[in-house]
C-alpha atoms as a PDB file:
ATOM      1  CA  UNK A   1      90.633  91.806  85.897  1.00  0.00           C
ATOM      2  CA  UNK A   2      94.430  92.645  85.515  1.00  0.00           C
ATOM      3  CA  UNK A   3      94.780  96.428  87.302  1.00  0.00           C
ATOM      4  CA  UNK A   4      98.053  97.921  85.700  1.00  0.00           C
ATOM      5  CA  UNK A   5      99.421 101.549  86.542  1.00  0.00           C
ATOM      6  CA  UNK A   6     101.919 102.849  84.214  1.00  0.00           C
ATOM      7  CA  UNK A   7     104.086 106.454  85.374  1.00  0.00           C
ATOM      8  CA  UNK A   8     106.165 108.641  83.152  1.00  0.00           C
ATOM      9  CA  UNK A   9     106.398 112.408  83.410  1.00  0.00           C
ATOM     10  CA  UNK A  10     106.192 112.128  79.224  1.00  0.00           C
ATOM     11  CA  UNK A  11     102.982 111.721  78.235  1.00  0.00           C
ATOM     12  CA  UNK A  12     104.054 110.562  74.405  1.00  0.00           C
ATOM     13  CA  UNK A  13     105.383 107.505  76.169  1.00  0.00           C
ATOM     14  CA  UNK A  14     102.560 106.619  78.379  1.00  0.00           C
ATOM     15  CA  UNK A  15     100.662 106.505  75.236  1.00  0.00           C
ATOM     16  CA  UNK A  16     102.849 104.088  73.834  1.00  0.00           C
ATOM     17  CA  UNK A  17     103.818 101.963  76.521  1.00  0.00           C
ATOM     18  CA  UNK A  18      99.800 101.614  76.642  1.00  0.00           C
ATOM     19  CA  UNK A  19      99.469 100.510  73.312  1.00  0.00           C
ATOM     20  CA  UNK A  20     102.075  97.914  74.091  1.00  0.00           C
ATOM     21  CA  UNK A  21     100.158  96.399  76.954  1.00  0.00           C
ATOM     22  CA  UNK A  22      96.660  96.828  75.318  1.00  0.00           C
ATOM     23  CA  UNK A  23      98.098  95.121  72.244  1.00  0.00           C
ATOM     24  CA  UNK A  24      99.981  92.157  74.121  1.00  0.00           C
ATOM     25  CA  UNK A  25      96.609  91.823  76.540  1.00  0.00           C
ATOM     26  CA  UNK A  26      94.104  91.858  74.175  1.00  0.00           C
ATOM     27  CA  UNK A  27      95.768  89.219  72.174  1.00  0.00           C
ATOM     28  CA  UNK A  28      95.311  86.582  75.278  1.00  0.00           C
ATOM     29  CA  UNK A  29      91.850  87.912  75.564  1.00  0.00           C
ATOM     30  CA  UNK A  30      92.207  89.153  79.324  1.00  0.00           C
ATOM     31  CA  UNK A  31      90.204  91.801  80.998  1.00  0.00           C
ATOM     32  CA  UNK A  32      92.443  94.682  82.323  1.00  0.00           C
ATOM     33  CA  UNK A  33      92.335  98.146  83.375  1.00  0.00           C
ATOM     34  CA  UNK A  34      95.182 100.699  82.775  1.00  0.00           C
ATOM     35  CA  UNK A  35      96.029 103.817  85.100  1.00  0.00           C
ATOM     36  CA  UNK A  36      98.445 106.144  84.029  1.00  0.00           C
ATOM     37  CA  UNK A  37     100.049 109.023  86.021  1.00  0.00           C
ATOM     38  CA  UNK A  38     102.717 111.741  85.407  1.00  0.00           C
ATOM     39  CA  UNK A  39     104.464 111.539  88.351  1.00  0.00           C
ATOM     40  CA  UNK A  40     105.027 109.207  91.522  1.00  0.00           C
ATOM     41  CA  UNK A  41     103.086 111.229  94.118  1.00  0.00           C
ATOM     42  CA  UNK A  42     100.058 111.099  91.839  1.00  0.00           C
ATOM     43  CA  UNK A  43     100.078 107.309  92.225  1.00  0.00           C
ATOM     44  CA  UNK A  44     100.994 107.131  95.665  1.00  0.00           C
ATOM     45  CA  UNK A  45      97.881 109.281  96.258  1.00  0.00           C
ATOM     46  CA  UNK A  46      95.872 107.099  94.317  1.00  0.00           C
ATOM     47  CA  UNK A  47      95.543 104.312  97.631  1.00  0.00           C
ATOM     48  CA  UNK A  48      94.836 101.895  94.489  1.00  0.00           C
ATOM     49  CA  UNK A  49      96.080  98.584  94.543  1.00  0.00           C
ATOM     50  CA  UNK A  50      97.554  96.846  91.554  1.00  0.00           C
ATOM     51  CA  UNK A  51      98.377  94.241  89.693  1.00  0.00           C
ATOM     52  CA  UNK A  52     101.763  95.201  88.329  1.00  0.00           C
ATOM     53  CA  UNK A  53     103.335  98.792  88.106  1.00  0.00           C
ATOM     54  CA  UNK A  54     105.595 100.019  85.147  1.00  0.00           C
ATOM     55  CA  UNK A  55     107.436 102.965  86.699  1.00  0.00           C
ATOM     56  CA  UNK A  56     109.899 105.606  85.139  1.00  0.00           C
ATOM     57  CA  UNK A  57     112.888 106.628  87.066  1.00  0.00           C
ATOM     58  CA  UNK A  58     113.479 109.673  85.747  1.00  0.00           C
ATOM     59  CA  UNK A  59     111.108 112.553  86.880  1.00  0.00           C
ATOM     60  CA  UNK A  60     111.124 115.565  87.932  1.00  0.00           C
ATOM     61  CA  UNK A  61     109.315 115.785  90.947  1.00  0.00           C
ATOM     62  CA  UNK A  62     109.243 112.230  92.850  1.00  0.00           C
ATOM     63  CA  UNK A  63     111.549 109.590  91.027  1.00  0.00           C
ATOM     64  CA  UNK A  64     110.894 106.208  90.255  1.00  0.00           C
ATOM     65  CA  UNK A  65     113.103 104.988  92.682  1.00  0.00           C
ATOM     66  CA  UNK A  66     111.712 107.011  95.371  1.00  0.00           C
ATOM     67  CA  UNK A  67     108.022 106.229  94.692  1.00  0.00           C
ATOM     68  CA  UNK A  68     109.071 102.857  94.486  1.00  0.00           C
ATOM     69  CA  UNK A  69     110.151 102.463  98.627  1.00  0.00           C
ATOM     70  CA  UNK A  70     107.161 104.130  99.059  1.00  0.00           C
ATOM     71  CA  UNK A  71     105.326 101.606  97.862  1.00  0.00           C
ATOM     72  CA  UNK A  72     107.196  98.580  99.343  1.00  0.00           C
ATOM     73  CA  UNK A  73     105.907 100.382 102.926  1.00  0.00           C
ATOM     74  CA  UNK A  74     102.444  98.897 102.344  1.00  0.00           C
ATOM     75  CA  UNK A  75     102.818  96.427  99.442  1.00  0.00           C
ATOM     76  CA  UNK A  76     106.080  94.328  99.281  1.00  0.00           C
ATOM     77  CA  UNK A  77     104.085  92.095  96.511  1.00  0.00           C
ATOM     78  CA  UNK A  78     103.149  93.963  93.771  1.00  0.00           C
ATOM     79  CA  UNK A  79     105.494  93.688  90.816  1.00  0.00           C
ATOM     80  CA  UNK A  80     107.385  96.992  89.408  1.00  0.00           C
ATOM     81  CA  UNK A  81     108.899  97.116  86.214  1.00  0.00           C
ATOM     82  CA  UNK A  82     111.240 100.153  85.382  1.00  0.00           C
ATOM     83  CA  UNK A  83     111.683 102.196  82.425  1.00  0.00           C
ATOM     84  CA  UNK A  84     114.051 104.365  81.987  1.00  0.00           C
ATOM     85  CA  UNK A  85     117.498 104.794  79.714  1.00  0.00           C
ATOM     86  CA  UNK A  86     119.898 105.238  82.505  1.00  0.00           C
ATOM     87  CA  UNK A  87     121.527 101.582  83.129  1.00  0.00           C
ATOM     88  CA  UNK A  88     123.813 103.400  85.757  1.00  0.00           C
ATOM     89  CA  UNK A  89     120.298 103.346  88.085  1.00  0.00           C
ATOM     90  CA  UNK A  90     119.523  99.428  88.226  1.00  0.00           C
ATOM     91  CA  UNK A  91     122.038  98.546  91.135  1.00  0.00           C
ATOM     92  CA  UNK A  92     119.255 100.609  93.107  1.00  0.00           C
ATOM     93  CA  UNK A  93     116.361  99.764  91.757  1.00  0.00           C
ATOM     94  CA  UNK A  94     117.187  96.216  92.905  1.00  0.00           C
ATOM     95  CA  UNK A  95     116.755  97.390  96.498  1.00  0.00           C
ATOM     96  CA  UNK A  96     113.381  97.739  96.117  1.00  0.00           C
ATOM     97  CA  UNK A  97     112.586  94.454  94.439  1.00  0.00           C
ATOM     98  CA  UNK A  98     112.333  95.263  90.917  1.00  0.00           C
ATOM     99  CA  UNK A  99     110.564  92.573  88.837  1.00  0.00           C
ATOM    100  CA  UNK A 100     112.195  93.836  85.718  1.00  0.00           C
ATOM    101  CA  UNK A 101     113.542  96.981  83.406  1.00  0.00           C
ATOM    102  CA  UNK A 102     112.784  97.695  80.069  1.00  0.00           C
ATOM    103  CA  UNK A 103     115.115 100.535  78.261  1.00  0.00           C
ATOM    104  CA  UNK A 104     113.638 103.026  76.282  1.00  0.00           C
ATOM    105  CA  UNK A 105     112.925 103.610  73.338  1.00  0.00           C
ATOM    106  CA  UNK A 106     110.083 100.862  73.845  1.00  0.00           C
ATOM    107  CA  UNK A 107     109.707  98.030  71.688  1.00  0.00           C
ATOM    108  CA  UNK A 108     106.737  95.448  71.843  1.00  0.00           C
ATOM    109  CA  UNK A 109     109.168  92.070  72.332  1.00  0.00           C
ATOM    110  CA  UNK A 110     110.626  93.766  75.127  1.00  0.00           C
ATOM    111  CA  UNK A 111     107.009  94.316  76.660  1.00  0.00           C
ATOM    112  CA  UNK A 112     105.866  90.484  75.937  1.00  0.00           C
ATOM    113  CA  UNK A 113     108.699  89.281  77.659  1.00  0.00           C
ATOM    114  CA  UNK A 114     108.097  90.992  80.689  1.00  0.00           C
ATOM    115  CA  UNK A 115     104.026  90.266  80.267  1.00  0.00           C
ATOM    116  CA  UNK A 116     104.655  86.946  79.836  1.00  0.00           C
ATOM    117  CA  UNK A 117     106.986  86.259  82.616  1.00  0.00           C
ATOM    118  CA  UNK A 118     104.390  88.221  85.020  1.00  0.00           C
ATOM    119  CA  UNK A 119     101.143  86.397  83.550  1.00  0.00           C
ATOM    120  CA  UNK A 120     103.291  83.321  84.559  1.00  0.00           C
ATOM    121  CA  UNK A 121     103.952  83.944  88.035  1.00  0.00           C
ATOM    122  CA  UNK A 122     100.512  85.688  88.596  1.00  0.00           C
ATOM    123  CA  UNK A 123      99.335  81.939  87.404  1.00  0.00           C
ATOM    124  CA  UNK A 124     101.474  80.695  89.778  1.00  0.00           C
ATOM    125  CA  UNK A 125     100.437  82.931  92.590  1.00  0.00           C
ATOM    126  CA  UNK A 126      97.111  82.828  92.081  1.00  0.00           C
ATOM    127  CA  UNK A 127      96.691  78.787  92.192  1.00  0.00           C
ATOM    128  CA  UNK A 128      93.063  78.056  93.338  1.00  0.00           C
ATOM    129  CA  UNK A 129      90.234  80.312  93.345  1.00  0.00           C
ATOM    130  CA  UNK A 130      86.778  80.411  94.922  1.00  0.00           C
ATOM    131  CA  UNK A 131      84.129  82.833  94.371  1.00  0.00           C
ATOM    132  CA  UNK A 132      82.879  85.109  96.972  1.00  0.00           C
ATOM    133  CA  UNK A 133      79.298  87.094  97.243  1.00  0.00           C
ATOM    134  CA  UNK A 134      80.668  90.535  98.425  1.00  0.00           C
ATOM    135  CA  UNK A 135      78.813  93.988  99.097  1.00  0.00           C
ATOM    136  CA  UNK A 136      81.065  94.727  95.886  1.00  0.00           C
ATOM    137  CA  UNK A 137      79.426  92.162  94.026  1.00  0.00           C
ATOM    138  CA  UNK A 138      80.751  88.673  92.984  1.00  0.00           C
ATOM    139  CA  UNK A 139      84.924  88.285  93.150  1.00  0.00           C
ATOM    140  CA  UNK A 140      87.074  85.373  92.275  1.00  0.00           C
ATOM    141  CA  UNK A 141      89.416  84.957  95.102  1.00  0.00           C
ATOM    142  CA  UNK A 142      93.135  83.467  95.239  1.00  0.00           C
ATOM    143  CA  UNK A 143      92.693  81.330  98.127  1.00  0.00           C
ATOM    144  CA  UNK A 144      96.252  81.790  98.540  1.00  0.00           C
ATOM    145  CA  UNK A 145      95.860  85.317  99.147  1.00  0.00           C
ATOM    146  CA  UNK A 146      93.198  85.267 101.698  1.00  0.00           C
ATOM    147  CA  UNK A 147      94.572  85.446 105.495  1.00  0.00           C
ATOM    148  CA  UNK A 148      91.444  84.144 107.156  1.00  0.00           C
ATOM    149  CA  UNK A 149      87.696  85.054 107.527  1.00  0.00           C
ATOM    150  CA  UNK A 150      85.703  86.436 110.597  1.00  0.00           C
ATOM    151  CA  UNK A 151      82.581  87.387 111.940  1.00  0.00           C
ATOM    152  CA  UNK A 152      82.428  90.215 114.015  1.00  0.00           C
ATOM    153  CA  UNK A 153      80.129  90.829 117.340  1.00  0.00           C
ATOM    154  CA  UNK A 154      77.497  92.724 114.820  1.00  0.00           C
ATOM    155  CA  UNK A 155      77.439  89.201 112.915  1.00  0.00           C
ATOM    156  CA  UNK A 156      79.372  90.232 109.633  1.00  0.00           C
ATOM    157  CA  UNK A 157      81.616  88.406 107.616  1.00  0.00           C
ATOM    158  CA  UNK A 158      84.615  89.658 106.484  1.00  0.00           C
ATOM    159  CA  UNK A 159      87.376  87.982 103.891  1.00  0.00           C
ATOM    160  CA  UNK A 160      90.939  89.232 104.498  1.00  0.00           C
ATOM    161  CA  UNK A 161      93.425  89.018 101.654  1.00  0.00           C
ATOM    162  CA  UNK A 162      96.382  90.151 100.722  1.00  0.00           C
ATOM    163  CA  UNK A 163      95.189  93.427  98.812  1.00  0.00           C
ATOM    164  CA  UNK A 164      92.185  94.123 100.562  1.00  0.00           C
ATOM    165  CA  UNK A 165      89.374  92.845 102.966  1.00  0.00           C
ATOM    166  CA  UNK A 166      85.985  92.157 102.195  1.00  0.00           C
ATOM    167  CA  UNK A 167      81.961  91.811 103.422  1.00  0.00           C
ATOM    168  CA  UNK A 168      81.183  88.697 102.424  1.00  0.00           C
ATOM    169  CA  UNK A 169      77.008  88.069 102.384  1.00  0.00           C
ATOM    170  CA  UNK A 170      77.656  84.048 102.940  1.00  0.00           C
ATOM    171  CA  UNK A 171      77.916  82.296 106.384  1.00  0.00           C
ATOM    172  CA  UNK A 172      80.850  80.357 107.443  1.00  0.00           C
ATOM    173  CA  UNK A 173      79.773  77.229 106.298  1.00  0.00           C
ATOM    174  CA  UNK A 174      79.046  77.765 102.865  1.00  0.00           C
ATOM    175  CA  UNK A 175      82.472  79.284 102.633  1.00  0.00           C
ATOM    176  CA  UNK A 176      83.916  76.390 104.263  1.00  0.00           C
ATOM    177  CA  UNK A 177      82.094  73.807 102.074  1.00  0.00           C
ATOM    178  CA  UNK A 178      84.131  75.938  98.930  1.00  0.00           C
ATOM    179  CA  UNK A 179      87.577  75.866 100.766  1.00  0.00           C
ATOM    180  CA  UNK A 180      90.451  73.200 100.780  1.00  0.00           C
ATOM    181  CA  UNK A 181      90.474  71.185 103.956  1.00  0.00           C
ATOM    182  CA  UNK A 182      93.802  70.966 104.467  1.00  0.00           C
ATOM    183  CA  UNK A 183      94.609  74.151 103.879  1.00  0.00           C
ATOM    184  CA  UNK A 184      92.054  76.071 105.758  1.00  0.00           C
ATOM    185  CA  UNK A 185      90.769  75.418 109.245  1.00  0.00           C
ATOM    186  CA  UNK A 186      88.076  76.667 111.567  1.00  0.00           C
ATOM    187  CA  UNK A 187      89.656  76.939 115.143  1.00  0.00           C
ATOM    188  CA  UNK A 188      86.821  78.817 116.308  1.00  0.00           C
ATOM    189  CA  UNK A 189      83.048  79.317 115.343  1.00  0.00           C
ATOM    190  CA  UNK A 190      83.405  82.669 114.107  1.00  0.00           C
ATOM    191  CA  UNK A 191      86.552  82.500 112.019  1.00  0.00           C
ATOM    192  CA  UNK A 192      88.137  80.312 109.701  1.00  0.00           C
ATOM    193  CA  UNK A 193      91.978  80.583 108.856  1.00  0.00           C
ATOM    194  CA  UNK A 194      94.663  79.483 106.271  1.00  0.00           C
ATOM    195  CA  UNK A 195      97.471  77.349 107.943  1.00  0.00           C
ATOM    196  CA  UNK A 196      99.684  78.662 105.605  1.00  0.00           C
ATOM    197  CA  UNK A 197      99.588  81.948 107.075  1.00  0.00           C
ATOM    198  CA  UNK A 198     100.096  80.917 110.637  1.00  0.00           C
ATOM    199  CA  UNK A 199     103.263  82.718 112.569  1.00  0.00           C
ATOM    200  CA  UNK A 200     102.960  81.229 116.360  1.00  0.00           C
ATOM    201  CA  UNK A 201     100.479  80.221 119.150  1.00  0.00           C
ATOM    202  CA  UNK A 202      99.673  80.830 122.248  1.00  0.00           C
ATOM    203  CA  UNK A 203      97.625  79.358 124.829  1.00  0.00           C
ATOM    204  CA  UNK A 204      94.335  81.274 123.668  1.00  0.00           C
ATOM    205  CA  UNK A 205      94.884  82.448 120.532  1.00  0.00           C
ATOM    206  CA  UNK A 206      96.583  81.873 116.796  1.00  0.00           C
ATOM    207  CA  UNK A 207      98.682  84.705 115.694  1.00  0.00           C
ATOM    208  CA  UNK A 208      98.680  85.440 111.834  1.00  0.00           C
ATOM    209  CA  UNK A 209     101.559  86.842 109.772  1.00  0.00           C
ATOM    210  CA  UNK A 210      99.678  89.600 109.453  1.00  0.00           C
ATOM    211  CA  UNK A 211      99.479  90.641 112.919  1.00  0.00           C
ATOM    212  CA  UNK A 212      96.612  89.661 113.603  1.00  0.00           C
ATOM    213  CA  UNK A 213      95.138  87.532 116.601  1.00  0.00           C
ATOM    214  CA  UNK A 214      92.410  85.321 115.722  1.00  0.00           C
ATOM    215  CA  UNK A 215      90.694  83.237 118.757  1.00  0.00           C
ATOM    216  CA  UNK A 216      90.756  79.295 119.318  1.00  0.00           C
ATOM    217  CA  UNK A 217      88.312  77.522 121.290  1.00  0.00           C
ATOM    218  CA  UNK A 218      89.899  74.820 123.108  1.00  0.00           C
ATOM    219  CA  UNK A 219      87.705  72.037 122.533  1.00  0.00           C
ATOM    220  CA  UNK A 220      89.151  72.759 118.953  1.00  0.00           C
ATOM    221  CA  UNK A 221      92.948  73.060 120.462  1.00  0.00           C
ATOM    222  CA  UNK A 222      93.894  69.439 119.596  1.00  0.00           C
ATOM    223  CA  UNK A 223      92.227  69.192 116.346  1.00  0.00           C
ATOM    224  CA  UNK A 224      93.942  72.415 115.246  1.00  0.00           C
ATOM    225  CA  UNK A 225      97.005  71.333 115.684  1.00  0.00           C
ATOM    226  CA  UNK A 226      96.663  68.390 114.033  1.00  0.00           C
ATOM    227  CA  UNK A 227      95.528  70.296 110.871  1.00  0.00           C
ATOM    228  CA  UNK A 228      98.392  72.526 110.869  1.00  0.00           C
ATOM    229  CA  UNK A 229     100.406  69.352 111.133  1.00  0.00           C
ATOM    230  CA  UNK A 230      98.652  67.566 108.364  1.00  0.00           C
ATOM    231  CA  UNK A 231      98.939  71.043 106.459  1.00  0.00           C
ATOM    232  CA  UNK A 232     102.553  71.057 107.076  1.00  0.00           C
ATOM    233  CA  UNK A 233     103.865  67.679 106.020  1.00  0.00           C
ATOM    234  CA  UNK A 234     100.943  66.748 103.177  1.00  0.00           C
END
């Protein structure tokens, strides 16, 4: 499921910038859901994540380029695509990452560009999957977007990704069994991690580029660091 929020303060144009998408989407047969908002506060407010963002600059009340910093303070991933028919604003909108612009009016080979360059990357991004039993239901899972998984004191599971974290109703094992060896690694009995998102160690514990601390046993101490080593020059 491809999550897409589109924002202009002109409703005519959300309309047609979603038959754009629906048009170019449906004709690679991909699930998606579209949310649309008149102005940049209304998404902000939202606490949805997504899977790209077409934003206008131009509006009256929070502007594109505003709403888009906001956003880069809790997600410096998602792509944001601009539309507006002021040229004069794209030196800024390059501060805040864009992923793309697309003048108005709107045409449809301007939209499949940009589509097709972001289906590309997502591919990229995305890499290998694994599915997960959640309380949500059943998810497919980048594994390059999880951080690590870890059982709490109250013996729950949780998956923590990039966009979100999750209660997983499998034990550690049976997620292990599904996950790349060289990638992932278990330092501990109640957590596994992804190398790829170490940052540093110290004496007790494995810091994540997240932030977070994650325990190592030290029985597993010499092991571990000959996964991350194997991780880092396979």
């Amino acid at each position: 499921m491809i999550k897409i929020a589109v924002v202009d303060d002109e409703q005519t144009v959300i309309e047609e910038i979603k038959k754009l998408i629906e048009r170019f989407l449906s004709s690679h047969s991909l699930d998606f859901k579209l949310y649309t908002f008149n102005d940049g506060k209304d998404l902000l407010l939202n606490k949805e994540s997504y899977d790209i963002i077409f934003l206008d600059i131009e509006m009256k009340s929070l502007d594109g380029i505003d709403t888009a910093i906001q956003i880069r303070n809790y997600d410096m991933n998602v792509p944001i695509v601009y539309i507006t028919s002021f040229s004069k604003y794209w030196r800024s909108a390059y501060q805040v990452h864009a992923f793309g612009f697309i003048e108005k009016p709107v045409y449809y080979d301007k939209f499949e560009k940009i589509l097709n360059d972001f289906l590309q990357m997502r591919s990229e991004k995305v890499g290998k999957s694994i599915n997960l039993r959640t309380e949500e239901g059943t998810i497919i899972q980048s594994t390059n977007e999880i951080y690590y998984f870890l059982i709490d004191k109250n013996k729950v599971c949780t998956a923590y990704t990039f966009k979100k974290n999750y209660i997983v109703k499998e034990n550690l094992n049976a997620i292990y069994k599904k996950l790349d060896k060289v990638q992932f690694y278990s330092p501990h009995r109640c957590c596994i991690i992804n190398l790829k998102y170490v940052d540093y160690i110290s004496d007790f514990d494995i810091i994540m580029k997240n932030g977070e601390f994650i325990p190592m046993a030290q029985k597993r101490k010499k092991e571990f660091f000959e996964a991350l080593h194997h991780y880092l020059h396979d």
